[in-house]
Protein backbone atom coordinates (compact mmCIF):
# COMPACT_ATOMS: atom_id res chain seq x y z
CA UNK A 1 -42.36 116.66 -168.95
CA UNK A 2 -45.44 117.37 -167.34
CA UNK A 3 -47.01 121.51 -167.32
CA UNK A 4 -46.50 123.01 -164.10
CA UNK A 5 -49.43 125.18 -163.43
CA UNK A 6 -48.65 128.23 -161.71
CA UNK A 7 -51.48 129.08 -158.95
CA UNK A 8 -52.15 132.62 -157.42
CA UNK A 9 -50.93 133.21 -153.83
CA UNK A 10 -55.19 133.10 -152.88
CA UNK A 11 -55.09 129.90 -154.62
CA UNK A 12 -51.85 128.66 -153.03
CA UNK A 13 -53.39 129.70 -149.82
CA UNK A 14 -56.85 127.61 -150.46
CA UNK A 15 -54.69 124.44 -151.81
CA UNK A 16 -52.47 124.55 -148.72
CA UNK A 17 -55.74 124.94 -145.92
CA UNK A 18 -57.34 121.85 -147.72
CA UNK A 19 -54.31 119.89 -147.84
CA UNK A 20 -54.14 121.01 -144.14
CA UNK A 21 -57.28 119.90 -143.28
CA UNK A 22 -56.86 116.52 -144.38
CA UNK A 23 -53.66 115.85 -143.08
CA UNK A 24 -54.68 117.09 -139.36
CA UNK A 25 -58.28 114.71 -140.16
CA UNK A 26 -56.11 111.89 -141.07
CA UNK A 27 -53.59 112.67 -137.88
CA UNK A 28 -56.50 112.89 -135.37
CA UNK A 29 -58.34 109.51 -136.74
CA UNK A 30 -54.74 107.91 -136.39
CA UNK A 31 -54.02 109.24 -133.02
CA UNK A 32 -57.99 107.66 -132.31
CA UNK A 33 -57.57 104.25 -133.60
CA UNK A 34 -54.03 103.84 -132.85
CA UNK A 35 -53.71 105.33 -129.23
CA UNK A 36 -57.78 105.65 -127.94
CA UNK A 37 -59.32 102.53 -128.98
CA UNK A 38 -56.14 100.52 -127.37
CA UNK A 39 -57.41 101.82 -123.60
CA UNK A 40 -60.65 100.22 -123.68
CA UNK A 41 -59.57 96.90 -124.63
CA UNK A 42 -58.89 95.71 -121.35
CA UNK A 43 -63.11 96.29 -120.37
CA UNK A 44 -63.76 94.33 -123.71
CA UNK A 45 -61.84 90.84 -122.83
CA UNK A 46 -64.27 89.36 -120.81
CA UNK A 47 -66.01 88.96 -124.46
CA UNK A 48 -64.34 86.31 -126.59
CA UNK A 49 -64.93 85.56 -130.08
CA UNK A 50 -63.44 82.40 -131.00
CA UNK A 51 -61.18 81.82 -128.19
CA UNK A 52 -59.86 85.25 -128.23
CA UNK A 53 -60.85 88.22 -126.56
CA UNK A 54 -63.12 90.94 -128.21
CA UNK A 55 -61.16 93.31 -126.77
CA UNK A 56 -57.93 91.64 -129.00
CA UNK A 57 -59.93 91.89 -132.01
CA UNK A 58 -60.70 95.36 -131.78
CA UNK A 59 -56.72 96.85 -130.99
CA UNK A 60 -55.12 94.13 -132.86
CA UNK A 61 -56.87 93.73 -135.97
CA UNK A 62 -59.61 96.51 -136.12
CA UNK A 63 -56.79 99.14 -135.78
CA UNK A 64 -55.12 97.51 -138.86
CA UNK A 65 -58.26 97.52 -140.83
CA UNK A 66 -58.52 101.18 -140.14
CA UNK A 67 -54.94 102.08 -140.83
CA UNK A 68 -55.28 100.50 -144.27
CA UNK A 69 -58.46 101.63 -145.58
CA UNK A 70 -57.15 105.48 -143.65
CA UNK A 71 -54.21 104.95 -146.33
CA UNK A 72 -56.10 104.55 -149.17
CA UNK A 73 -58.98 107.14 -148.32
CA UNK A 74 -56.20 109.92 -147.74
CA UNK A 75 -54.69 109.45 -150.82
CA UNK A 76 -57.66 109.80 -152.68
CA UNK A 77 -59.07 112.88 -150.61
CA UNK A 78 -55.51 114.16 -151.58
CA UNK A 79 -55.58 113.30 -155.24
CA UNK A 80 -59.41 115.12 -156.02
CA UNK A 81 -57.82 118.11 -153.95
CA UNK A 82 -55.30 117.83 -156.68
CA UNK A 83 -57.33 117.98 -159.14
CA UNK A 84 -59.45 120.45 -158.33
CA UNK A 85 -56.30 122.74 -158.27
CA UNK A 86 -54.70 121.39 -161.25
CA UNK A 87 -51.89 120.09 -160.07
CA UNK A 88 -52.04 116.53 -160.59
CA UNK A 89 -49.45 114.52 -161.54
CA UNK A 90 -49.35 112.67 -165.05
């Protein structure tokens, strides 16, 4: 079994703000490439790249892109706040 390390209620307090911070970071650049990018793709079709519109590119796949490299980039924001807390998991 792994050590649970107790932290102080100021520490508690810091841990939960930066764990906060990310997750509202993480919600707004979500909300951004899910829901803002999607409006303007209707002004970018009269661009095509190979047969498709630009506009295509940039909701369809772009926003995919995004979402998996958000995924991996939260996770490891979330794992050095861990750390520097001390409560990582073995």
């Amino acid at each position: 079994m792994a050590q649970e390390k107790s932290l102080s209620k100021e520490q508690q307090a810091a841990y939960w703000r930066r764990t906060s911070t990310l997750m509202w970071t993480v919600l707004a650049l979500w909300f951004f490439f899910g829901f803002v990018i999607h409006i303007f793709a209707p002004q970018l079709n009269n661009i095509n790249i190979i047969g498709f519109p630009i506009g295509f590119w940039f909701a369809a796949q772009g926003s995919l892109v995004v979402f998996v490299v958000l995924c991996f980039w939260s996770s490891s924001a979330q794992n050095k706040i861990d750390e520097e807390f001390g409560v990582t998991e073995d």
